[in-house]
N, C-alpha and C. Protein backbone atom coordinates (compact mmCIF):
# COMPACT_ATOMS: atom_id res chain seq x y z
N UNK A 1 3.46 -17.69 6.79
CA UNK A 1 3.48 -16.35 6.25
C UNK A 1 2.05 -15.97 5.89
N UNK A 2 1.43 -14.94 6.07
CA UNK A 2 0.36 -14.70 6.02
C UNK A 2 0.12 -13.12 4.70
N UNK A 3 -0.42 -13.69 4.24
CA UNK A 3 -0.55 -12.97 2.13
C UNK A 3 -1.58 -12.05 2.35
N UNK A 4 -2.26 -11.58 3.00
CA UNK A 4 -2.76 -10.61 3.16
C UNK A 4 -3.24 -9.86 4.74
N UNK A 5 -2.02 -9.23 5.06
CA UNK A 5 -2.08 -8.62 6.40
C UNK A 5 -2.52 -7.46 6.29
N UNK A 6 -3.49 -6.69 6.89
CA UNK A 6 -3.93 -4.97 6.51
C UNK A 6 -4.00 -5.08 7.84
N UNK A 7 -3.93 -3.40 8.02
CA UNK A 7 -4.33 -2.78 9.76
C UNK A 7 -5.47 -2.83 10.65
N UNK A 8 -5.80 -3.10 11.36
CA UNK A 8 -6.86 -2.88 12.09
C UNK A 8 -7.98 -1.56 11.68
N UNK A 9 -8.79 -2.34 11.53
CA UNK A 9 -9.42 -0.75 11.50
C UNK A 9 -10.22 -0.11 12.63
N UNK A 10 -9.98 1.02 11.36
CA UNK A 10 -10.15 2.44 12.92
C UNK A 10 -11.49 2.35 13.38
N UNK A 11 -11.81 2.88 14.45
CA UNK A 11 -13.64 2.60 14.89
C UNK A 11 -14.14 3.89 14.56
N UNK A 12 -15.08 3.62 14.11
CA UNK A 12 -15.86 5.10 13.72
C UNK A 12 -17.22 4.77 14.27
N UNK A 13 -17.63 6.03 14.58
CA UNK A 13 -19.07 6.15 14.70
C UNK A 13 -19.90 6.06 14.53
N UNK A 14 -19.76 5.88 12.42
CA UNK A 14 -20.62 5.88 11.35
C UNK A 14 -20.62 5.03 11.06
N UNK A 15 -22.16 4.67 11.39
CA UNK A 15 -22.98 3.29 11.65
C UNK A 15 -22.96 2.45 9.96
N UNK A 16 -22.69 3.41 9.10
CA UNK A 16 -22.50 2.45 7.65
C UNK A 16 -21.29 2.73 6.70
N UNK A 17 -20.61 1.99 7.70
CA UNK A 17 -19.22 2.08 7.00
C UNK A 17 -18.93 1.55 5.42
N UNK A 18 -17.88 2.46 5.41
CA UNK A 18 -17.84 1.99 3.55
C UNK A 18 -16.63 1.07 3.58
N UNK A 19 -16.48 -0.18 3.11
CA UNK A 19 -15.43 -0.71 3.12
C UNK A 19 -14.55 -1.28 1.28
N UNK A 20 -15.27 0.13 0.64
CA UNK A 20 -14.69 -0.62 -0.58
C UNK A 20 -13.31 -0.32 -0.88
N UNK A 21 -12.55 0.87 0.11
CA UNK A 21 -11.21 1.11 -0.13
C UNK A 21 -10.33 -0.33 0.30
N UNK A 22 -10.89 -0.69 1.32
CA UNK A 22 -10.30 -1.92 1.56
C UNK A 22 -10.98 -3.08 0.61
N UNK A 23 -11.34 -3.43 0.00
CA UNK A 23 -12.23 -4.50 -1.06
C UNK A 23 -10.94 -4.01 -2.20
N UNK A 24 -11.10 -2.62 -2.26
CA UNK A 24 -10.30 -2.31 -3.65
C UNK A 24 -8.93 -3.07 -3.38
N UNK A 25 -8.06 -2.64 -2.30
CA UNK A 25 -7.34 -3.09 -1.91
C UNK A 25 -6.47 -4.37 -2.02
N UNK A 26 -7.70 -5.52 -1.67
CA UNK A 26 -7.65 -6.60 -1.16
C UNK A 26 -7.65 -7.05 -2.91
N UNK A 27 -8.17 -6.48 -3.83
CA UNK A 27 -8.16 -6.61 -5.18
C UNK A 27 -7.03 -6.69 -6.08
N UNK A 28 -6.09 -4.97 -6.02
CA UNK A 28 -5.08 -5.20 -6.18
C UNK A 28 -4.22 -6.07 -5.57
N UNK A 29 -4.21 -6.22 -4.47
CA UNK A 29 -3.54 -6.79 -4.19
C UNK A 29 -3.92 -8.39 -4.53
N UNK A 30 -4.25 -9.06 -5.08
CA UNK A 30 -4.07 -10.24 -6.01
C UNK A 30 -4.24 -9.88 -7.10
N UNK A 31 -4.14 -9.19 -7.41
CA UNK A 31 -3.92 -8.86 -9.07
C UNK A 31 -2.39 -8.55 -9.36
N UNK A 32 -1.95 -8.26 -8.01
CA UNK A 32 -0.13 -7.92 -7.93
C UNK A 32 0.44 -8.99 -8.17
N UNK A 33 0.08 -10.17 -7.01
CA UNK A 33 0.40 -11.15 -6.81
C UNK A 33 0.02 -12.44 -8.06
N UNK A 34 -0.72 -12.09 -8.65
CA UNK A 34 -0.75 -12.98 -9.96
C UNK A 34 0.73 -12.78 -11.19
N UNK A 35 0.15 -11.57 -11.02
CA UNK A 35 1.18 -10.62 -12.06
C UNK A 35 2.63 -11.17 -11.48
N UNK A 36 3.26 -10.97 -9.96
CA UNK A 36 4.75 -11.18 -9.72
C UNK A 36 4.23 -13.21 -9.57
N UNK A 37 3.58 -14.07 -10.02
CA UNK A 37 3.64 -15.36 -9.91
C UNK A 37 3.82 -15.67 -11.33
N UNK A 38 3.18 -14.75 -12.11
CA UNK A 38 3.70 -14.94 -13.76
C UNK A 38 4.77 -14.96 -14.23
N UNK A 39 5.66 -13.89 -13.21
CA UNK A 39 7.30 -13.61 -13.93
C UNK A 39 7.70 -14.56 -13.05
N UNK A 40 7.57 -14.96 -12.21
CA UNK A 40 8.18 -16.17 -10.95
C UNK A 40 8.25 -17.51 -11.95
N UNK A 41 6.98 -17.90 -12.86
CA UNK A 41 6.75 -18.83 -13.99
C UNK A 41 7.61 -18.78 -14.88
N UNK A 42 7.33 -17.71 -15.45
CA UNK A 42 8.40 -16.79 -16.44
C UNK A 42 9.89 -17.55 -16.66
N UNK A 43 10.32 -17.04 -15.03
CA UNK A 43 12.01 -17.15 -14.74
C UNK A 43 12.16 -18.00 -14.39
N UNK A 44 11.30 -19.24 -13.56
CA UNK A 44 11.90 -20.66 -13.74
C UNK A 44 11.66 -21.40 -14.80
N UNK A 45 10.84 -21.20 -15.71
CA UNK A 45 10.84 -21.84 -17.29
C UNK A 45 12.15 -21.48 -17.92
N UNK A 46 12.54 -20.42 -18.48
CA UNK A 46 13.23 -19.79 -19.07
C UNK A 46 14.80 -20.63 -18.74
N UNK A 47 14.87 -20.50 -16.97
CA UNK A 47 16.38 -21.29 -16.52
C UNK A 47 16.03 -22.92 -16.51
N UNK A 48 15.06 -23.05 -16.12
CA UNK A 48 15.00 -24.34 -16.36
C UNK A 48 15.02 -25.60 -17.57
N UNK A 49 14.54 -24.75 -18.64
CA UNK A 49 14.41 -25.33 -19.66
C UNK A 49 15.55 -24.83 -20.41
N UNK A 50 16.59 -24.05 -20.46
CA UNK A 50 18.16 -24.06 -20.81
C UNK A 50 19.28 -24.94 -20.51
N UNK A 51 18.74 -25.38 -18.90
CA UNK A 51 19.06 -26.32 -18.24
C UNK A 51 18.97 -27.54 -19.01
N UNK A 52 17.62 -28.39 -19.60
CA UNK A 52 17.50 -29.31 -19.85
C UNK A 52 17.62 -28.89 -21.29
N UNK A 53 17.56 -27.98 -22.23
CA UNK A 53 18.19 -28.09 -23.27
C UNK A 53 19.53 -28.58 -23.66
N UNK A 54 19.90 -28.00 -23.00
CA UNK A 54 21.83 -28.16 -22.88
C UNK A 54 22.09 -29.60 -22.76
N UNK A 55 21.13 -30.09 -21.31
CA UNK A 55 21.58 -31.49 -20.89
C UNK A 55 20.89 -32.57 -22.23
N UNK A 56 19.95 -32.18 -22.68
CA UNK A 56 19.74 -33.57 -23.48
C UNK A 56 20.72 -33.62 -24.54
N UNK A 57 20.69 -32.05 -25.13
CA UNK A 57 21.34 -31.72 -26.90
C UNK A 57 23.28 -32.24 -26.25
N UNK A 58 23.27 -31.91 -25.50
CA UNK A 58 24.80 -32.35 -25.08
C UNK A 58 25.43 -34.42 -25.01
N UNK A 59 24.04 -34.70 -24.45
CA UNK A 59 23.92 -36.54 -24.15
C UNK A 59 23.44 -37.18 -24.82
N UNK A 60 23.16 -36.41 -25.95
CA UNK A 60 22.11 -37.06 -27.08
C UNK A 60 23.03 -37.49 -28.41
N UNK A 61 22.76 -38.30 -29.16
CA UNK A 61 23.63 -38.27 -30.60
C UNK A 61 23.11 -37.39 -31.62
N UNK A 62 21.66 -37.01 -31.45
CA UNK A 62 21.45 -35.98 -32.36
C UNK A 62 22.10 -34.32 -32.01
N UNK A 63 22.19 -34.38 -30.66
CA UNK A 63 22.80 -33.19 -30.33
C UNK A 63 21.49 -31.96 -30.90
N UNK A 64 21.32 -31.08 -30.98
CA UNK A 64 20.46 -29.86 -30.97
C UNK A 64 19.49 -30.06 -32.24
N UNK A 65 19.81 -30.91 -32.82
CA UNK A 65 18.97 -31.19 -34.12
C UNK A 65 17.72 -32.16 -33.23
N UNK A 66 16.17 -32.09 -33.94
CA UNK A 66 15.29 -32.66 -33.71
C UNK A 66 14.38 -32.09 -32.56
N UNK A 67 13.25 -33.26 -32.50
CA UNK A 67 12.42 -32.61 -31.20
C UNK A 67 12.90 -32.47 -30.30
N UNK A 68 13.49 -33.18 -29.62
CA UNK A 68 13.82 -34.10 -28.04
C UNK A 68 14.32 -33.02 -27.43
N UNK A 69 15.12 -32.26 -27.44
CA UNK A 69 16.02 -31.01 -26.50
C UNK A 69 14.78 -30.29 -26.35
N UNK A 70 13.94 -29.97 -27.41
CA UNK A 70 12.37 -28.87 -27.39
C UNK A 70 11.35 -28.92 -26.86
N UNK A 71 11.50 -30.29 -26.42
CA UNK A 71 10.09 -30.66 -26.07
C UNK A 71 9.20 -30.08 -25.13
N UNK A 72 10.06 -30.33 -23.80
CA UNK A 72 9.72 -29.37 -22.67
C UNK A 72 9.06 -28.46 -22.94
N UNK A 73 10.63 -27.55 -23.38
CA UNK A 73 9.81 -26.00 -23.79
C UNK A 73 9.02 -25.77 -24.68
N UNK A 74 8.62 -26.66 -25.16
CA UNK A 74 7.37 -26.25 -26.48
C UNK A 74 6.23 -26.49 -25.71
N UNK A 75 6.04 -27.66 -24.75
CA UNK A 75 4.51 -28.00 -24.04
C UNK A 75 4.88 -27.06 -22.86
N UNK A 76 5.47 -26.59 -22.01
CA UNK A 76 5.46 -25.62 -20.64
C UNK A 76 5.24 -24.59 -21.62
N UNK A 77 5.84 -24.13 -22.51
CA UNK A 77 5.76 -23.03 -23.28
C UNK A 77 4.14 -22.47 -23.66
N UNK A 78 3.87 -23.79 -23.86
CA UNK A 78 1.76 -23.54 -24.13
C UNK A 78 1.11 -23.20 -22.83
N UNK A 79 1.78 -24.25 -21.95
CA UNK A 79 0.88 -24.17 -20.32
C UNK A 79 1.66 -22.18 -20.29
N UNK A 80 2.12 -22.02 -20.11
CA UNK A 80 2.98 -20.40 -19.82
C UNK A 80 2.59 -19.08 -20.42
N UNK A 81 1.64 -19.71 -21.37
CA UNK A 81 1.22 -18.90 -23.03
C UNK A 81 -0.70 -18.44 -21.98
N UNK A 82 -0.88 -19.64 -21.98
CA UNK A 82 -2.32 -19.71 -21.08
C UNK A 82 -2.45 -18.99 -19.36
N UNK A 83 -1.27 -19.48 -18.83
CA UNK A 83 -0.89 -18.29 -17.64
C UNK A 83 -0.82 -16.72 -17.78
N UNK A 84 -0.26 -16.58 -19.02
CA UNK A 84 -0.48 -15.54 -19.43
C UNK A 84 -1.59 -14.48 -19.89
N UNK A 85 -2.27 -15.45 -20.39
CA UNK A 85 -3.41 -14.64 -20.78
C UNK A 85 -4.20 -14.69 -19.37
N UNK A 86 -4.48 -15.81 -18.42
CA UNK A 86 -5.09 -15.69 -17.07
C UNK A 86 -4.63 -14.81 -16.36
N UNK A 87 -3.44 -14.16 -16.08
CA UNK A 87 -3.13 -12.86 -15.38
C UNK A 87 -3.39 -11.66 -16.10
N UNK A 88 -2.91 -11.40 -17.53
CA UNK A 88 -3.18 -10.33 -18.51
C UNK A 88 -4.56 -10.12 -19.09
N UNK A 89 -5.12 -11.08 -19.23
CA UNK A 89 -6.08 -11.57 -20.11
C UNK A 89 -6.25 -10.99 -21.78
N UNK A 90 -6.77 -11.33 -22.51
CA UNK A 90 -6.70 -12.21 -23.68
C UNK A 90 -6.81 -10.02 -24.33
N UNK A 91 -7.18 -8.82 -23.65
CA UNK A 91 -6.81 -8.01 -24.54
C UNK A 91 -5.92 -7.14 -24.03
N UNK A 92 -4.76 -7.82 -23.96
CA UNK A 92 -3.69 -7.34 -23.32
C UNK A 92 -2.90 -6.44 -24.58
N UNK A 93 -2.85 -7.21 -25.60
CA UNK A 93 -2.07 -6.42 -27.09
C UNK A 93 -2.45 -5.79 -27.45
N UNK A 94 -4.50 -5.67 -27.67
CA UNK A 94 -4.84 -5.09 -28.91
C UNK A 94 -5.60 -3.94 -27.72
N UNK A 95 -5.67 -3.87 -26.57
CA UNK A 95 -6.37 -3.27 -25.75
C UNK A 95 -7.81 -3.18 -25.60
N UNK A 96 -8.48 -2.67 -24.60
CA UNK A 96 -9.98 -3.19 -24.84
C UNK A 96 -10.89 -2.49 -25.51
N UNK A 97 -10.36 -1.04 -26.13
CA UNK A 97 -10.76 -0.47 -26.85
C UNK A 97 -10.37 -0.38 -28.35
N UNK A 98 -9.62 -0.76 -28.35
CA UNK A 98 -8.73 -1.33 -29.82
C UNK A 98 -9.44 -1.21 -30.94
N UNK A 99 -10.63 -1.90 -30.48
CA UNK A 99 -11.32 -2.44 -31.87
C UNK A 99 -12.14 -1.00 -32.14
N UNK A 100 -13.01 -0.49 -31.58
CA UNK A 100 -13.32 0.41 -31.81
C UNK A 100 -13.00 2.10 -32.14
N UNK A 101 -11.27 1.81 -32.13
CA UNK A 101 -10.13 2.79 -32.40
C UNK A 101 -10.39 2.80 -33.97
N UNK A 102 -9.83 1.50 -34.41
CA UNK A 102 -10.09 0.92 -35.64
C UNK A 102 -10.77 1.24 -36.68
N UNK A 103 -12.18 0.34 -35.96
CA UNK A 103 -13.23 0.61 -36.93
C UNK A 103 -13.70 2.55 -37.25
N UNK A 104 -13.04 3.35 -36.41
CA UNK A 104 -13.04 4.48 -36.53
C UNK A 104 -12.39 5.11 -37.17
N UNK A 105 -10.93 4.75 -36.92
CA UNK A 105 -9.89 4.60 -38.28
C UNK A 105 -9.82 4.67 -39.54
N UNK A 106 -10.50 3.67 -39.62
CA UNK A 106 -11.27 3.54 -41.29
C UNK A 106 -12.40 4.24 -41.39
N UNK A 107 -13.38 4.25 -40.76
CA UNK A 107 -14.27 5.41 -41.01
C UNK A 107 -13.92 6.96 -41.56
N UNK A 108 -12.66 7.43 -40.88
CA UNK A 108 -12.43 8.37 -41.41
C UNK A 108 -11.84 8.08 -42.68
N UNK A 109 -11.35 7.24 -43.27
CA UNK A 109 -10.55 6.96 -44.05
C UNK A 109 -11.18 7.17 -45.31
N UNK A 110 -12.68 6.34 -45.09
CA UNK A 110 -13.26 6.64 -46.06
C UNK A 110 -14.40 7.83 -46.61
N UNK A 111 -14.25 8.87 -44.94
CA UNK A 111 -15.19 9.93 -45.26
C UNK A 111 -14.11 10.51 -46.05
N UNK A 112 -12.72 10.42 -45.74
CA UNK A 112 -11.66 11.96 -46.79
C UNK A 112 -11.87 11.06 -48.42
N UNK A 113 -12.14 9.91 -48.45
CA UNK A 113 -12.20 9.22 -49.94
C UNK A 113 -13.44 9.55 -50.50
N UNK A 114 -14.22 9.86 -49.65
CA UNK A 114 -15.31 10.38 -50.93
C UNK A 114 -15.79 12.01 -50.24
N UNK A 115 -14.79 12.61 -50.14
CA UNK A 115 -15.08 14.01 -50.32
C UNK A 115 -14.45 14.55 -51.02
């Protein structure tokens, strides 16, 4: 299977072609493909580790009490935490302007406090 197929391109005349629509392209398009490999991560953690919850807490004498049923999902859960931020990256919550929303925020806050 071949992950990045685009069209032939067209021949032009113009001796300095621009090829950043295709660069852009070729961009999103692994930035898609990260993004749908995250939820692919996502959804076999999620079933998988229900899976082996069930099976230990069920064969176990402690049954659902203790580490042992968690374990898995607590260490994939970290590796999954770090995938995450590698596809999203790390200002995915607060956005990349965030901070400077903020600190503006309060700026006004305190020009109406001392007027």
């Amino acid at each position: 299977m071949e992950k990045y197929s685009l069209e032939p391109y067209k021949e032009s005349t113009d001796s300095n072609r621009d090829y950043r629509e295709e660069e852009a392209y070729l961009r999103a398009k692994k930035k898609v493909d990260a993004i749908i490999g995250f939820y692919w991560h996502l959804a076999v953690y999620v079933v998988v580790n229900i899976f082996l919850i069930l099976l230990i807490a069920l064969n176990s004498e402690s049954g659902f009490s203790g580490f042992g049923p968690y374990a898995t999902a607590t260490f994939w859960g970290i590796g999954l935490i770090f995938h995450f931020l590698g596809v999203f990256g790390p200002n995915f919550f607060f956005g990349s302007n965030w901070e400077n929303k903020k600190i503006e925020e309060y700026m006004e806050k305190e020009r109406k406090r001392w007027e």
